[in-house]
Each structure stands twice: as C-alpha cells, then as structure tokens.
N, C-alpha and C. Protein backbone atom coordinates (compact mmCIF):
# COMPACT_ATOMS: atom_id res chain seq x y z
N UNK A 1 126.30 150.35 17.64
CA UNK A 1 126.21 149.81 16.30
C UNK A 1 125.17 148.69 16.28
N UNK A 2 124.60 148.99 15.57
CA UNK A 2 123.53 147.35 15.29
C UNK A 2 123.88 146.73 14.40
N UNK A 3 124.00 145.40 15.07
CA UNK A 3 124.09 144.08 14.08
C UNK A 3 122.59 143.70 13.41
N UNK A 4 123.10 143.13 12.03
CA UNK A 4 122.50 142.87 10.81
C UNK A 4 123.08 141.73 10.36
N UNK A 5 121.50 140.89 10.26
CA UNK A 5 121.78 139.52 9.92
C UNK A 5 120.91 139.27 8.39
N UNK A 6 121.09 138.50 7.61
CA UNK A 6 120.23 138.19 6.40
C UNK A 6 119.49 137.24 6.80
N UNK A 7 117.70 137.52 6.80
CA UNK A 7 117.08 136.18 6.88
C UNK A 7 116.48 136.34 5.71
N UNK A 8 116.12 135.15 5.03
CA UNK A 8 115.61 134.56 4.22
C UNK A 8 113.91 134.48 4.53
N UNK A 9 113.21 135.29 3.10
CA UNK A 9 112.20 135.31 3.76
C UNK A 9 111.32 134.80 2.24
N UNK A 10 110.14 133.83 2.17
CA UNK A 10 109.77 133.29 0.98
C UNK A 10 108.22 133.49 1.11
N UNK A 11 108.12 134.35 0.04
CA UNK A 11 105.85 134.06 0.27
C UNK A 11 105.70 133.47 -0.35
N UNK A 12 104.82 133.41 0.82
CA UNK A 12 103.53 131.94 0.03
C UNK A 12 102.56 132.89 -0.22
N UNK A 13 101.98 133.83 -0.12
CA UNK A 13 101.06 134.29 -0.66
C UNK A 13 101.47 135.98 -1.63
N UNK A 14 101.19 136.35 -2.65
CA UNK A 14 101.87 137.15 -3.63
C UNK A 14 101.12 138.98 -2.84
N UNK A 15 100.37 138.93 -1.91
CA UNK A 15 99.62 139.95 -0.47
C UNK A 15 100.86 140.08 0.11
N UNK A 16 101.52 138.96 0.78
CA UNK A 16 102.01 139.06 1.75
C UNK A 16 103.39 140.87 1.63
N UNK A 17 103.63 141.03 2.91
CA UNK A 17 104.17 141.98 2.90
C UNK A 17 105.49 141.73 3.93
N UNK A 18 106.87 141.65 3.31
CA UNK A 18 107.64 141.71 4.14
C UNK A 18 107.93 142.53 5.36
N UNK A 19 108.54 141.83 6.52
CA UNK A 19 108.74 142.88 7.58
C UNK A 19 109.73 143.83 7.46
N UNK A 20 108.59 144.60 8.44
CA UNK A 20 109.36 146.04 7.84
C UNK A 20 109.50 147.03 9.66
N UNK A 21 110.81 147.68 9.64
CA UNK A 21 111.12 148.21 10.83
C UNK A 21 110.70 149.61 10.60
N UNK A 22 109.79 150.06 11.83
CA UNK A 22 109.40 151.44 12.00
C UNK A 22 110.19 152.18 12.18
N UNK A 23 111.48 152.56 12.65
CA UNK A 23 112.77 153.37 12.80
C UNK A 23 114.03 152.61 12.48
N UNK A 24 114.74 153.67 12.57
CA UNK A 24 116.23 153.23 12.16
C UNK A 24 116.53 151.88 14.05
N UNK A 25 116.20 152.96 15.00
CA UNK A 25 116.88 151.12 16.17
C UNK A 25 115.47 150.58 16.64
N UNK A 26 114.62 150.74 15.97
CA UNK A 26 113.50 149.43 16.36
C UNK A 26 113.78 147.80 16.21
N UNK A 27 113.86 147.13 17.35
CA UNK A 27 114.24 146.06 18.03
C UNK A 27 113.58 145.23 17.17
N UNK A 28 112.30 145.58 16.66
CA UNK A 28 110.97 144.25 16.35
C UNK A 28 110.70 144.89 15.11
N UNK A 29 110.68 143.91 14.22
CA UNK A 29 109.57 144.14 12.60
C UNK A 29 108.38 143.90 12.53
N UNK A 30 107.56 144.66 12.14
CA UNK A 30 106.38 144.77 12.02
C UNK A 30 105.90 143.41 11.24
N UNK A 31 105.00 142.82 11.38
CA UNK A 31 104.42 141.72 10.51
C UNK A 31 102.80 141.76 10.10
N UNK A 32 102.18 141.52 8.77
CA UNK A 32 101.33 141.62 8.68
C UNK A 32 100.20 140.91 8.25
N UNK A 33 98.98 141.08 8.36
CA UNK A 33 98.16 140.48 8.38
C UNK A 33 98.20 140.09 6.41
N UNK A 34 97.54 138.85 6.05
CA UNK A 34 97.14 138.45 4.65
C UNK A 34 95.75 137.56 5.02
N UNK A 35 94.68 138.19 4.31
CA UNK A 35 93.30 137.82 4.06
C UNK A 35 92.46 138.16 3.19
N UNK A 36 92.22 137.11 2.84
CA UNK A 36 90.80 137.76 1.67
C UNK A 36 90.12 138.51 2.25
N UNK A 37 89.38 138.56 2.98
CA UNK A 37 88.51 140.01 4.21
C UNK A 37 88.92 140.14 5.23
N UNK A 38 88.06 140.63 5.58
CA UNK A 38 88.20 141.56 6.74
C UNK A 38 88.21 139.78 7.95
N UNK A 39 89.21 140.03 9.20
CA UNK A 39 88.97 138.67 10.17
C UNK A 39 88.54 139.33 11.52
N UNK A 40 87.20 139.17 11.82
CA UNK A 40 86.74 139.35 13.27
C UNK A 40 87.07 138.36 14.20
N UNK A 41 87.72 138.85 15.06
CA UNK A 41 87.95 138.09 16.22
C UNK A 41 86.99 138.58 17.56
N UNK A 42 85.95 137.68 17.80
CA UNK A 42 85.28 137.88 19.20
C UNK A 42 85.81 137.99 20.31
N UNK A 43 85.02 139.01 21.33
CA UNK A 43 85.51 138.96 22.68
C UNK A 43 85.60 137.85 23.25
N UNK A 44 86.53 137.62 23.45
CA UNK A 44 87.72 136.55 24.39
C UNK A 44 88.02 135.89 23.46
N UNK A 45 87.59 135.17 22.14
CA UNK A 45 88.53 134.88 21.50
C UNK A 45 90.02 135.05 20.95
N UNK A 46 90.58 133.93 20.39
CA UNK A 46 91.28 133.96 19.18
C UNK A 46 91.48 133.54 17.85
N UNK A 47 92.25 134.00 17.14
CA UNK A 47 91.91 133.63 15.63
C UNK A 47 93.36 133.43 15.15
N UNK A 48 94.11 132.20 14.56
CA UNK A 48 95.40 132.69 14.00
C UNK A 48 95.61 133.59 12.90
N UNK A 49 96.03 134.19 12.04
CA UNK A 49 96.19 135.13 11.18
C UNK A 49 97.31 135.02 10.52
N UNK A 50 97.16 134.89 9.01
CA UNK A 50 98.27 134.40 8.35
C UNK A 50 99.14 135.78 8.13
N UNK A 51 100.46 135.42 7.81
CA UNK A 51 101.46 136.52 7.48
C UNK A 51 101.99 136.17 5.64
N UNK A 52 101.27 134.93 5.31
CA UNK A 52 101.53 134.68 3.92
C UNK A 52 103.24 134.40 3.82
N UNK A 53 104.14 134.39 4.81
CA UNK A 53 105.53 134.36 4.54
C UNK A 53 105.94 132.79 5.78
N UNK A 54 107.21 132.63 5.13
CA UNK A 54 108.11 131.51 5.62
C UNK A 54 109.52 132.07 5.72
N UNK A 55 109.81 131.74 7.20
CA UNK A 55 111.14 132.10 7.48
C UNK A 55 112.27 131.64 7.40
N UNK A 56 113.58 131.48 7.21
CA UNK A 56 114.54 130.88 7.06
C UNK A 56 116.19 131.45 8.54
N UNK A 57 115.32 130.62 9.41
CA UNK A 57 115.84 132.16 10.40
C UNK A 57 116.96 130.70 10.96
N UNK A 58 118.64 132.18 10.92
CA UNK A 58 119.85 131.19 10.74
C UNK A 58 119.93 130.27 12.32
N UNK A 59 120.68 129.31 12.09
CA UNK A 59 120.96 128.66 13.25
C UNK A 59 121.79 129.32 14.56
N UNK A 60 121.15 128.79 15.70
CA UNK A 60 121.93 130.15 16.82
C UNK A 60 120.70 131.24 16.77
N UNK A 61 120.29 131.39 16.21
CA UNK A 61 118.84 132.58 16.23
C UNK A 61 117.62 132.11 16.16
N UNK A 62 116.89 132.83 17.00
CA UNK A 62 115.01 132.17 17.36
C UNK A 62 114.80 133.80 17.10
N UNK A 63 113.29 133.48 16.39
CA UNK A 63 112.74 134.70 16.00
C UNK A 63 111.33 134.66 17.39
N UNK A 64 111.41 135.84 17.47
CA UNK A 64 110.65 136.40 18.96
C UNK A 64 109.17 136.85 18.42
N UNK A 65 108.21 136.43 18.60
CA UNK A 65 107.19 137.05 18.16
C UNK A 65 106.08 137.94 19.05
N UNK A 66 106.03 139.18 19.33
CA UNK A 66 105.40 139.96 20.41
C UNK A 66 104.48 140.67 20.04
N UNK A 67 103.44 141.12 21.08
CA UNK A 67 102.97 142.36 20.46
C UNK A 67 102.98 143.48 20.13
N UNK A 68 102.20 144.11 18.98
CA UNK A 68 102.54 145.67 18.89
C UNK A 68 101.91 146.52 20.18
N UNK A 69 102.24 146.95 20.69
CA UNK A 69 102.13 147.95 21.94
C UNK A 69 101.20 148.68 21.77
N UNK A 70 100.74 149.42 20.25
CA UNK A 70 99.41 150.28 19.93
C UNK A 70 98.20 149.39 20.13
N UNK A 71 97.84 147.94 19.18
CA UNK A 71 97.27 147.06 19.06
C UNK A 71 96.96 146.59 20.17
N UNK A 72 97.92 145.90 20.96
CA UNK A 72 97.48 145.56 22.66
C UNK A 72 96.72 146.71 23.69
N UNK A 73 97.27 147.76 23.16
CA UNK A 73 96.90 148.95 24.48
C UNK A 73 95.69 149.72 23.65
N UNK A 74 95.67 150.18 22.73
CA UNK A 74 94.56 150.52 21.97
C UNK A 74 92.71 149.54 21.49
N UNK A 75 93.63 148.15 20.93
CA UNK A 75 92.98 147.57 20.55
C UNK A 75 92.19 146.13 21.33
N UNK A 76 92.94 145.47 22.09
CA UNK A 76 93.05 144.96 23.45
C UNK A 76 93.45 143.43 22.41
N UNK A 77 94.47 143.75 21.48
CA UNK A 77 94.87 142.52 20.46
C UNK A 77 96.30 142.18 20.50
N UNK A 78 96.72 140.79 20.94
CA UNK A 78 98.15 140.70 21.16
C UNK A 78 98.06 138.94 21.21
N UNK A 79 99.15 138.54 20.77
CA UNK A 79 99.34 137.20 20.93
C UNK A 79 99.35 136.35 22.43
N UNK A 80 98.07 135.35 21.64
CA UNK A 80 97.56 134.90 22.81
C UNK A 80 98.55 133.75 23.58
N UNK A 81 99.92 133.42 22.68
CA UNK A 81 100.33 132.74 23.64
C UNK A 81 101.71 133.79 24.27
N UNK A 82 101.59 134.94 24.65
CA UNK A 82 102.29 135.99 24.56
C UNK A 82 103.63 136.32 24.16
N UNK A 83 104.28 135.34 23.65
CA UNK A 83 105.34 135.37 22.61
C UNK A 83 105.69 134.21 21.88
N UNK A 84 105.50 134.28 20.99
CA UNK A 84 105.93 133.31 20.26
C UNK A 84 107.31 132.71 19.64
N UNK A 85 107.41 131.73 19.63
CA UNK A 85 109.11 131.61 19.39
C UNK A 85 109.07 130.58 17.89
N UNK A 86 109.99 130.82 17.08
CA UNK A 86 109.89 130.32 16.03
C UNK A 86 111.52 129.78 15.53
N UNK A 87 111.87 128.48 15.90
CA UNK A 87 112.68 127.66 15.85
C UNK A 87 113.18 127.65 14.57
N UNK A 88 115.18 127.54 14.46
CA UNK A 88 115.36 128.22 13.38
C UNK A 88 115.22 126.85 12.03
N UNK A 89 114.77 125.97 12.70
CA UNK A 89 114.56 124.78 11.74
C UNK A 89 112.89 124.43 11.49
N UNK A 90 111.91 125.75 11.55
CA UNK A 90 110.84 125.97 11.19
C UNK A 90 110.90 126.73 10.05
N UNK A 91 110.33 125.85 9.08
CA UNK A 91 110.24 126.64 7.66
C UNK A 91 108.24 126.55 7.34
N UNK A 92 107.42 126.81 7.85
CA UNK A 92 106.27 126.98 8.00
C UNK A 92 105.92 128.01 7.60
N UNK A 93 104.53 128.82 7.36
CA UNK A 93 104.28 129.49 7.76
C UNK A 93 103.83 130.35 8.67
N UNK A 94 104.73 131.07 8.76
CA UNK A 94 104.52 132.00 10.02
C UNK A 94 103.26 132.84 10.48
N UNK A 95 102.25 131.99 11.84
CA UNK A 95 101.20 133.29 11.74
C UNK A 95 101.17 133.22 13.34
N UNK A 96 100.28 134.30 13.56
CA UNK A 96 100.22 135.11 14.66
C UNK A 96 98.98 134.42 15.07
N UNK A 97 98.63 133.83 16.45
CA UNK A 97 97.57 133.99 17.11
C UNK A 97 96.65 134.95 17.83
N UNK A 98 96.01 135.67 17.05
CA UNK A 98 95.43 137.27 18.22
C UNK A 98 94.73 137.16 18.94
N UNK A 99 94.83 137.23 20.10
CA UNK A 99 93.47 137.04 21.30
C UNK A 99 92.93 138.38 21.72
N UNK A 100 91.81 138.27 21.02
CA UNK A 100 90.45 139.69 22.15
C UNK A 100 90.62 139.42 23.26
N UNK A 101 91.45 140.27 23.86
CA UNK A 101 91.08 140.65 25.63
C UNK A 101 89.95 141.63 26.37
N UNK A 102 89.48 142.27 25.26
CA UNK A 102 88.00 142.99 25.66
C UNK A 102 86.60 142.45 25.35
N UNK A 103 85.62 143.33 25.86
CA UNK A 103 84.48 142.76 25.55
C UNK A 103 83.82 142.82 24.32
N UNK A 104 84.63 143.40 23.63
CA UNK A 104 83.63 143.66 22.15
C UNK A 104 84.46 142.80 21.08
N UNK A 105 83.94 142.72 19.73
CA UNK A 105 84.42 142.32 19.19
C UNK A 105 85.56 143.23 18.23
N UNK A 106 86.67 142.76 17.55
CA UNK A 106 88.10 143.78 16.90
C UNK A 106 87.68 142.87 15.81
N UNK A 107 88.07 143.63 15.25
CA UNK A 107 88.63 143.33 13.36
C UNK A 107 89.65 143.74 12.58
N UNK A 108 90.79 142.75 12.39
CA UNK A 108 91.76 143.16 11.26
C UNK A 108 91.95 142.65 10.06
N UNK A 109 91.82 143.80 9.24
CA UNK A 109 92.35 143.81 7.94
C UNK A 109 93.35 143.52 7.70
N UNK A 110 93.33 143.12 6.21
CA UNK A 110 94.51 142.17 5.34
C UNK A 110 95.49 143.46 4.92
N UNK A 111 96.62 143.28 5.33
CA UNK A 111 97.86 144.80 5.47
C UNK A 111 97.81 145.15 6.59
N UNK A 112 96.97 144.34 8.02
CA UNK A 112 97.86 145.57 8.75
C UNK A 112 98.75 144.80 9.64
N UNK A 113 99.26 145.48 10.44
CA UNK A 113 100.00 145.40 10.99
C UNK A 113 99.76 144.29 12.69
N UNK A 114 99.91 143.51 12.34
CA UNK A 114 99.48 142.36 13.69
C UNK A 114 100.31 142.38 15.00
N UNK A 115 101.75 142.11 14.93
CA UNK A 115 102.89 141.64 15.62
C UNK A 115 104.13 142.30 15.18
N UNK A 116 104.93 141.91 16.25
CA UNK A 116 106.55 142.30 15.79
C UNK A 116 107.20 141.39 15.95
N UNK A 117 108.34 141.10 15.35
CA UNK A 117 109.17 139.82 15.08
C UNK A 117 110.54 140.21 15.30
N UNK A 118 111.13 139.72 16.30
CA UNK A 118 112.74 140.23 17.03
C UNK A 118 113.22 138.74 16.86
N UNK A 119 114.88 139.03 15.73
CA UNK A 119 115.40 137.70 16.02
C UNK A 119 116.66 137.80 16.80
N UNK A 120 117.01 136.79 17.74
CA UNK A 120 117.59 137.15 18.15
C UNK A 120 118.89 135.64 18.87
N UNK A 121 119.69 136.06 19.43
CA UNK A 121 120.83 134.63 19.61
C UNK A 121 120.26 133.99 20.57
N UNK A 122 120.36 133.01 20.67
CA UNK A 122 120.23 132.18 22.04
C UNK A 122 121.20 131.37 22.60
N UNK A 123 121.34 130.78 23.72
CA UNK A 123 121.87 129.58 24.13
C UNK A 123 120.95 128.42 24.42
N UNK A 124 122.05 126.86 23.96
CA UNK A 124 120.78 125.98 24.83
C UNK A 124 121.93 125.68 25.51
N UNK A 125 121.04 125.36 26.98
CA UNK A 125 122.05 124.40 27.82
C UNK A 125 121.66 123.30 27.96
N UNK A 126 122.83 122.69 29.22
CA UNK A 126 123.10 121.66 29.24
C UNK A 126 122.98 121.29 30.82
N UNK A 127 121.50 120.48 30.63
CA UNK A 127 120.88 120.33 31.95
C UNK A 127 121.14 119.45 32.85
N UNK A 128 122.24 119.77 33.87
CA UNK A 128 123.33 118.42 35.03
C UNK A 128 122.35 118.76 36.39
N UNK A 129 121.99 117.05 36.86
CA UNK A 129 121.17 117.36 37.62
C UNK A 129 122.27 117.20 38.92
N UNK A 130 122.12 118.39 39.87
CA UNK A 130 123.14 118.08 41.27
C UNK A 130 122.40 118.45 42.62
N UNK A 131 122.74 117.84 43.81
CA UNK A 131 122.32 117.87 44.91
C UNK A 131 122.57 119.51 45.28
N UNK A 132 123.49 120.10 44.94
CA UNK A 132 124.35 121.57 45.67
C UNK A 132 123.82 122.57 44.25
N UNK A 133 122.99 123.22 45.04
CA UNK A 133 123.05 124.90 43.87
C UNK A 133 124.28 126.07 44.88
N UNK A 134 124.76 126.80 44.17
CA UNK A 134 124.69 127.84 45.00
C UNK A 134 124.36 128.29 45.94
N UNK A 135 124.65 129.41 46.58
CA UNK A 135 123.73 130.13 47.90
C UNK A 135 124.31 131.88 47.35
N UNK A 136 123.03 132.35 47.24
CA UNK A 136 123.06 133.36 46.87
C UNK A 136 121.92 134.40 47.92
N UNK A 137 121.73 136.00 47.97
CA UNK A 137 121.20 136.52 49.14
C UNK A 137 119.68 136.33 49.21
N UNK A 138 119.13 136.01 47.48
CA UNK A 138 117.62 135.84 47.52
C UNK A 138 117.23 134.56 47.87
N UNK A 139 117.98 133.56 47.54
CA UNK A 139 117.92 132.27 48.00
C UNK A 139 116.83 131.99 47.51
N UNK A 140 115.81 131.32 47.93
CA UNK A 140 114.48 130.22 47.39
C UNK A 140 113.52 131.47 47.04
N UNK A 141 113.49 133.01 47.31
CA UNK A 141 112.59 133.93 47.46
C UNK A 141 111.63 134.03 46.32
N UNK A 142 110.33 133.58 46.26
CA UNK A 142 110.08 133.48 44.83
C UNK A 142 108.83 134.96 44.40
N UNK A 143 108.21 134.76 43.78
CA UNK A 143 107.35 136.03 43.17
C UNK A 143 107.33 137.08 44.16
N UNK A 144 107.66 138.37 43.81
CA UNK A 144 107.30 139.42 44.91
C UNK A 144 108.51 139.52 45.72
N UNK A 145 109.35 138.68 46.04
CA UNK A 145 110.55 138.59 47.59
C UNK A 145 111.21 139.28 47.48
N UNK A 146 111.75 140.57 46.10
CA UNK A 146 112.26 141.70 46.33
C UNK A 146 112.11 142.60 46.84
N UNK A 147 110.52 142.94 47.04
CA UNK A 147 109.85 143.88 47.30
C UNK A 147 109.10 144.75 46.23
N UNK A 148 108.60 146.03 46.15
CA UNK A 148 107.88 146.70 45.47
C UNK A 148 108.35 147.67 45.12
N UNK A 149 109.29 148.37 46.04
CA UNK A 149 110.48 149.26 45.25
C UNK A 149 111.65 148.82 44.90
C-alpha cells in the first residue's frame, strides 16, 4: 500500500507546472523547468533553474531532490549538488541546480522535466559524545572493506 501525504504546493509563477508522478508506484515527482527561453547550460557548468513553485512540505518530512535517470544518462544533466534536501520549514522557491557533466553544451526548455522530488520521513538525532562505540565484525573498515562481491 502506498502512503499519501498532502503537500501544499503555491506558484509563484502562473508556467509553473505541478509535480506530477510517471506511474502509479513511482517513488519521485517529476519537477519542471519555468523560463522565458530556452537555458543553456555550458560544459562543466551549472545553472539553477526555477520550478516557479513553493513547498509546504509537513513537519517530520524532507523533500529529496534527485535526478531524472534519462536526463543524467542521456543528457549528462543532474543536480550538481547530487541531492538536494529541502527542509520542511523552507517555504522558498524551489529550484534545481543542473550541472553539464559533458563536453558540449545542453539546453532546457521551459516544461521540461529537470528533477524528481521524493518526500519522505526522517529522524533527527541526538548526538552523545562517548568514549565506547560498539564492536561490530566490520569494525573501523572504511570504503571498499567489504569487498567487490
């Protein structure tokens, strides 16, 4: 069963296009681009990119901001700080940073489709500083110490 939450969603620009889910269990909503033209982003650059909308995303929930998988792997366009997190006491507008990872230059148009936006629960903790962690079998093992299979 999937849970369904109401967020509150307000444009600022009368373009903007609410998010919208590509299937019935797609995890992430599509979000989209709003511009008067066309926005080139140069190789290795980035450019932020407005979504024309403001979120109202409930307390206990952070909205996840990722890339679209076509866009990154097709286009070599994905958020340059590779996910974005959007705090539920951010009422801003919401935009996407896109970074060119290839050598040429990309261009997106106003409607399309930039990012996906997953909201989702969190915890914060509660950070006790102590002499004794655990002992567990990986112990200190850091990047790689599982192995490759």
């Amino acid at each position: 069963m999937v849970m369904k939450e109401k967020i509150k969603v307000k444009k600022l620009d009368e373009r903007a296009i609410i998010p919208t889910y590509g299937s019935e269990f797609s995890a992430g909503a599509d979000l989209y681009a709003v511009a008067d033209s066309d926005i080139t982003i140069k190789a290795g650059q980035t450019e932020f990119i407005h979504t024309g909308l403001s979120l109202e995303i409930p307390e206990g929930y952070v909205g996840l901001v990722y890339a679209r998988s076509g866009l990154a792997c097709k286009q070599s366009l994905a958020p340059a700080n590779k996910v974005g997190v959007i705090d539920s006491d951010y009422r801003g507008e919401l935009m996407v940073a896109l970074h060119n990872h290839c050598s040429e230059d990309r261009t997106v148009a106003s409607g399309e489709r930039i990012a996906q936006l997953v909201i989702t629960p969190y915890l914060t903790a509660e950070f006790e500083v102590n002499d004794e962690l655990s002992d567990t079998e990986r112990g200190e093992g850091g990047f790689g110490s599982t192995g490759k299979k």
